[in-house]
Protein backbone atom coordinates (compact mmCIF):
# COMPACT_ATOMS: atom_id res chain seq x y z
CA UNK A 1 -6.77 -26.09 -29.86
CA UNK A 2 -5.14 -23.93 -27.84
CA UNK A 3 -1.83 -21.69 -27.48
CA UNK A 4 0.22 -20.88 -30.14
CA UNK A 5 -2.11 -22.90 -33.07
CA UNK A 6 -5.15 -21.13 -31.60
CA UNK A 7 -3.49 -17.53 -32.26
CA UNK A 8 -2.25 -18.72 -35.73
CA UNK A 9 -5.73 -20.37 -36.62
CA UNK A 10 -7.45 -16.97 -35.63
CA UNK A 11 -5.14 -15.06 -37.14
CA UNK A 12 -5.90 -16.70 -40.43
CA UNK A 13 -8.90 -16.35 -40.23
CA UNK A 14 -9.59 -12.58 -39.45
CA UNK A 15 -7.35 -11.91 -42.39
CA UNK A 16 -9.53 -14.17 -44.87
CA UNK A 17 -12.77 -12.49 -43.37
CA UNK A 18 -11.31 -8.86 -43.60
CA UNK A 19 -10.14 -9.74 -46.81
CA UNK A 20 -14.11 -10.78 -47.63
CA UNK A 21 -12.81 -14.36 -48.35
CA UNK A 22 -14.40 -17.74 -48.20
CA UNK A 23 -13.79 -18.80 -44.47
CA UNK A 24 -15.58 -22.23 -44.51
CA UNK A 25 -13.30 -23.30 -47.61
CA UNK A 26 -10.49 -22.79 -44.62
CA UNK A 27 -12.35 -26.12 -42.76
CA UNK A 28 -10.88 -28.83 -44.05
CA UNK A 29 -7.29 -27.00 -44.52
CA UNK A 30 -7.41 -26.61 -40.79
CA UNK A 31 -8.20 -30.25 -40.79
CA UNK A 32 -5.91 -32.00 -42.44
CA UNK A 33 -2.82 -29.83 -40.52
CA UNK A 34 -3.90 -31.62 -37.50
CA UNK A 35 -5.43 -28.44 -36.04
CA UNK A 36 -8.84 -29.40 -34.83
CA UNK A 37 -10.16 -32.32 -33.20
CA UNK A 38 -11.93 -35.20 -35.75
CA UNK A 39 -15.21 -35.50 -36.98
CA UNK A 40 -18.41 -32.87 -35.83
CA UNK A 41 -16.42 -31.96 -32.91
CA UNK A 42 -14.26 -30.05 -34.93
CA UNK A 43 -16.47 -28.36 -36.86
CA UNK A 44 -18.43 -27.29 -34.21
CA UNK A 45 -14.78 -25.86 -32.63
CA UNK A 46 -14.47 -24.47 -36.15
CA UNK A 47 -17.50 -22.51 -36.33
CA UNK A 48 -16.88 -21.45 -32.62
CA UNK A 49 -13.94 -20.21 -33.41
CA UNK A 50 -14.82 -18.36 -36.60
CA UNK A 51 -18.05 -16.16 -34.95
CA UNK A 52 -15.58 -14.88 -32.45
CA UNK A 53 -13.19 -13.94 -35.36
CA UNK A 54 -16.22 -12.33 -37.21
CA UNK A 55 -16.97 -10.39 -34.29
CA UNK A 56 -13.60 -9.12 -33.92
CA UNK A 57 -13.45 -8.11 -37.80
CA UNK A 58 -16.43 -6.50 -37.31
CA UNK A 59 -15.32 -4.27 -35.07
CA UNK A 60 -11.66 -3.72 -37.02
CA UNK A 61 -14.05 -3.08 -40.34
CA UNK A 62 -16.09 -0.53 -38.22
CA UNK A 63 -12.89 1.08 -37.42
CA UNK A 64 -12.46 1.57 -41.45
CA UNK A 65 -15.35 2.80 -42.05
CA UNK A 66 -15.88 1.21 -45.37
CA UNK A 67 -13.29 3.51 -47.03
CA UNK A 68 -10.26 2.12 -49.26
CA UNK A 69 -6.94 2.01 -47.87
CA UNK A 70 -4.26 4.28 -48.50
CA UNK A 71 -0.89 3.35 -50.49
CA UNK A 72 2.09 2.76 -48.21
CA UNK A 73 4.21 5.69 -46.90
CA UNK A 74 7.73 5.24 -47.73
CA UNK A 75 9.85 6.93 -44.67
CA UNK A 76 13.24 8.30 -44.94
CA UNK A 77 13.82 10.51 -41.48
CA UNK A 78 17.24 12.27 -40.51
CA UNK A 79 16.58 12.22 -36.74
CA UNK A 80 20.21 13.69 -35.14
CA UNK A 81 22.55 11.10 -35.61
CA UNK A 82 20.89 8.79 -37.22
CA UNK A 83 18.69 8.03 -40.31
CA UNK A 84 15.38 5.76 -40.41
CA UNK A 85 14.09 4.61 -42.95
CA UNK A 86 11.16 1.97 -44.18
CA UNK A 87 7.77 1.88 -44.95
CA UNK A 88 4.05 2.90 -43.14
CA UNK A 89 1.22 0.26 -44.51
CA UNK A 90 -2.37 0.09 -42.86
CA UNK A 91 -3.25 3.37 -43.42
CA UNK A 92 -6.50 4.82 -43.60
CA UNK A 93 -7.87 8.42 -44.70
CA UNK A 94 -8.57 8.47 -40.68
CA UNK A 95 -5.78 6.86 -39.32
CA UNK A 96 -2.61 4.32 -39.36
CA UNK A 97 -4.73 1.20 -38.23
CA UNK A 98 -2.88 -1.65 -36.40
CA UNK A 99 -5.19 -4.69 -35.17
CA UNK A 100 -4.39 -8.10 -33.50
CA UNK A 101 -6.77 -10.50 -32.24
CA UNK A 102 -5.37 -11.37 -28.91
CA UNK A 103 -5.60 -9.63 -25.68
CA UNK A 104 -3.60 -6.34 -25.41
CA UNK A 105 0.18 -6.26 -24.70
CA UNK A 106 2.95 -3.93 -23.82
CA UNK A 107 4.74 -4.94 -27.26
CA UNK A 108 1.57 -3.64 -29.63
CA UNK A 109 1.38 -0.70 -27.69
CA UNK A 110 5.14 0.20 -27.92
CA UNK A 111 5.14 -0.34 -31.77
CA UNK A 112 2.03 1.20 -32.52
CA UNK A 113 3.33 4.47 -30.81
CA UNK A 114 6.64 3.97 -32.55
CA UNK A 115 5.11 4.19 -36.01
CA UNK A 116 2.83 7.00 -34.75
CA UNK A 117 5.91 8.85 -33.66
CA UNK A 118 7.10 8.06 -37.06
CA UNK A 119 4.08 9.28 -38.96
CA UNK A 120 4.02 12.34 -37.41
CA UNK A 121 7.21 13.26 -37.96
CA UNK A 122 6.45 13.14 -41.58
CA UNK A 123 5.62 16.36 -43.45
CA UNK A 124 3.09 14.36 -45.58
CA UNK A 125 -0.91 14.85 -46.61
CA UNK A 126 -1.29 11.89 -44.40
CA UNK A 127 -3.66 11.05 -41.50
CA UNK A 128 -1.69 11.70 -37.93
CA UNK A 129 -4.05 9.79 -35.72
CA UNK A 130 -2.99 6.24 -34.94
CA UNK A 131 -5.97 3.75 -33.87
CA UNK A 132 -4.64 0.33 -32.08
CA UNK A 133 -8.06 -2.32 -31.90
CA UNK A 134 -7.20 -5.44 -29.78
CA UNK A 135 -9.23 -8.31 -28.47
CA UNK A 136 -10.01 -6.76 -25.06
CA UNK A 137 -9.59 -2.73 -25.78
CA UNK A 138 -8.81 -0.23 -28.02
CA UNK A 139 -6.54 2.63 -27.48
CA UNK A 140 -6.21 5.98 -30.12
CA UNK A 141 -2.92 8.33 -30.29
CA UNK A 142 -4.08 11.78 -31.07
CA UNK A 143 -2.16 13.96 -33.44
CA UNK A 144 1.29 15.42 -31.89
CA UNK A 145 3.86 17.87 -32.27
CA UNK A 146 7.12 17.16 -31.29
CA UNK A 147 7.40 13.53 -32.86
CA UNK A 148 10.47 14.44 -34.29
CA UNK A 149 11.86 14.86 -31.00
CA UNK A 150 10.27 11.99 -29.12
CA UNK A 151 11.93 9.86 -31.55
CA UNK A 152 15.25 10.96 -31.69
CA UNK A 153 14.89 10.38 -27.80
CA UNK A 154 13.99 6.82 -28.40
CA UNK A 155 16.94 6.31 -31.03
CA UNK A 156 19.16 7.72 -28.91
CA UNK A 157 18.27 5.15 -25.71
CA UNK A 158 17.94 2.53 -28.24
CA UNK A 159 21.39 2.88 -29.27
CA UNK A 160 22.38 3.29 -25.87
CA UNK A 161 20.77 0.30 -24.35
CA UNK A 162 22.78 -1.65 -27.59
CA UNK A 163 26.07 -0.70 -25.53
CA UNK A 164 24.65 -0.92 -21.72
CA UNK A 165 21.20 -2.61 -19.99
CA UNK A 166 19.01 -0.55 -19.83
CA UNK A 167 16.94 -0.15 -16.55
CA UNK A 168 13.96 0.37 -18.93
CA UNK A 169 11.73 -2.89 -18.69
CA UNK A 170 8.43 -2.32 -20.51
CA UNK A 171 5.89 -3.57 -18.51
CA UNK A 172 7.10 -2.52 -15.16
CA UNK A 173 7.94 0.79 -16.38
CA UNK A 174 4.59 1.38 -17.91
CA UNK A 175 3.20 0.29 -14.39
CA UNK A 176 5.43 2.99 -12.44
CA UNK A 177 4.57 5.71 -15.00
CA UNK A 178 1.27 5.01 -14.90
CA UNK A 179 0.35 4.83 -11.06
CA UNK A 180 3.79 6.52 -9.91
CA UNK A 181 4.28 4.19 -7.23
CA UNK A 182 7.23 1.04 -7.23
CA UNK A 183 4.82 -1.31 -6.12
CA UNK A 184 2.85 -1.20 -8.61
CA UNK A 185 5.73 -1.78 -10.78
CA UNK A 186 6.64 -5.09 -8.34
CA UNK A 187 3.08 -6.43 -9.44
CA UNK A 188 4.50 -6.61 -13.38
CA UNK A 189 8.07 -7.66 -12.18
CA UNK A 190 7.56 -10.34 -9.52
CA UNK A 191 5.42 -13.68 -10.22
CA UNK A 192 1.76 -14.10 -9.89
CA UNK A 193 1.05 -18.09 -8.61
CA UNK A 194 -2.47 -17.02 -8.35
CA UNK A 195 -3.00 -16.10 -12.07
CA UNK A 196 -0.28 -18.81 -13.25
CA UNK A 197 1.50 -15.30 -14.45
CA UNK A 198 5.37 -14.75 -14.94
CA UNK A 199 6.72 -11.82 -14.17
CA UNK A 200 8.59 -9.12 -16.46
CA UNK A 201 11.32 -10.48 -14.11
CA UNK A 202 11.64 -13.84 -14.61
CA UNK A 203 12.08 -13.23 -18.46
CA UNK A 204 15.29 -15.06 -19.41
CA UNK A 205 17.35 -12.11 -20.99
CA UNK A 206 16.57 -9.73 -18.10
CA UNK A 207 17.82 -12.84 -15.37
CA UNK A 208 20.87 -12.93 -17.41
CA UNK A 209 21.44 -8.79 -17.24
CA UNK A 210 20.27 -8.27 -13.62
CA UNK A 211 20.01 -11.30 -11.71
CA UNK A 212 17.58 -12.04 -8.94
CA UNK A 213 17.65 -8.08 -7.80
CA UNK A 214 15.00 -5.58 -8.71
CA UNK A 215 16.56 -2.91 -10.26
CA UNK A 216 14.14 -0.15 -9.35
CA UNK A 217 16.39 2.53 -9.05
CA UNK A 218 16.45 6.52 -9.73
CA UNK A 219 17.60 5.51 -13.35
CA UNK A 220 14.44 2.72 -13.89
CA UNK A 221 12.01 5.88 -12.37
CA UNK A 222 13.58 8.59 -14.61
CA UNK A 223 13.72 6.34 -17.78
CA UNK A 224 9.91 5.31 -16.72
CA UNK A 225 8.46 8.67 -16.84
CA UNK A 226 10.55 10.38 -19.74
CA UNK A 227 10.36 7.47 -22.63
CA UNK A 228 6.61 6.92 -21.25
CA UNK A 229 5.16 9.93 -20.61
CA UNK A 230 4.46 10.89 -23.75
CA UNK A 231 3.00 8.08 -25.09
CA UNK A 232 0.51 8.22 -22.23
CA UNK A 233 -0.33 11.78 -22.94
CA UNK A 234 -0.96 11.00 -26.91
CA UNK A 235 -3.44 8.30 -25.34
CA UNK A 236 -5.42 10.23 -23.17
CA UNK A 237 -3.79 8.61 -19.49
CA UNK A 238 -3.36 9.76 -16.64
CA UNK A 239 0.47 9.46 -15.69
CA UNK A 240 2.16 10.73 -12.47
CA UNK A 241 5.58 11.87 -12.91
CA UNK A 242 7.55 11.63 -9.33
């Protein structure tokens, strides 16, 4: 089991042990979609698999606290020119609480400061602390003023980058804004062989924009630091601006 069907088993899982289900009545479901290998070997894969999961809730459930969860937080935001609305779930009296059990990625971080942003910009009797628990780490974003404007920032690049590309690529930028330097954004862009690793660059939609050149301009370095920044100050990090 491995892949795709390794995620999705886990995922199951957690959300049956969170949920304080019955996780061994989930063997022979697993089983008959053709998801684990026959006869003991499977189970023992099974039960493998399911200590690591219990681990992992463990540490999400430790995160809770043991309190109750809070009722969604319906959002309706004029932000300049635009107007966002939807719906917070996850929260906690502590914090909005986003888990995933798989190693940490640019993506989780970008929407977990997104709906932080979004919760804070919200004049409600809500928790403003955000609280992101992943396989490998665990990042918090402290309470902020300002969201309001961070946001509208965001929108207004989004819509932007809807009419032109961007030279905003997430994990390269988060590598410049974080160590200042364009070679460390080259390790995130270019291909690792060694570590059987793709590069940011080699994703198909940013070939199609850009091509084979790295477009680490003064645009990619300003873009870098001012949509990144402060998201790396909510966390805690370190960033260099340059």
């Amino acid at each position: 089991v491995e892949g795709l069907e390794l995620y999705s088993l886990k995922q199951e899982l957690l959300e049956v042990v969170l949920g304080g289900g019955e996780t061994h009545e989930l063997l022979p479901l697993f089983r008959s979609r053709g998801m684990l290998p026959p006869a003991r070997h499977g189970e023992q894969l099974f039960t493998r698999i399911l200590g690591e999961v219990e681990e992992f809730a463990a540490r999400v459930q430790k995160s809770i606290g043991g309190r109750g969860m809070l009722d969604p937080l319906e959002v309706d935001l004029q932000l300049g020119a635009f107007r966002l609305t939807g719906r917070l779930e996850r929260l906690w009296p502590h914090s909005l609480l986003h888990y995933r059990y798989a190693r940490l990625k640019m993506k989780d971080i970008m929407r977990s400061w997104i709906e932080h942003l979004v919760l804070n910009s919200l004049n409600q009797p809500y928790p403003k602390q955000t609280l992101l628990v992943m396989e490998n780490e665990a990042r918090t974003f402290a309470p902020l003023d300002g969201a309001a404007a961070h946001l509208e920032n965001l929108l207004n690049h989004y819509w932007q980058g809807l009419l032109m590309p961007l030279h905003f690529f997430p994990r390269s930028s988060l590598a410049y804004a974080t160590k200042g330097t364009l070679d460390a954004a080259r390790k995130e862009w270019r291909d690792d062989s060694f570590n059987n690793r793709l590069g940011e660059g080699s994703d198909p939609a940013i070939l199609r924009c850009f091509g084979a050149t790295e477009p680490f301009d003064e645009e990619f370095c300003s873009l870098a630091v001012e949509l990144l920044a402060p998201m790396m100050e909510a966390a805690g990090e370190k960033g260099q601006r340059v």
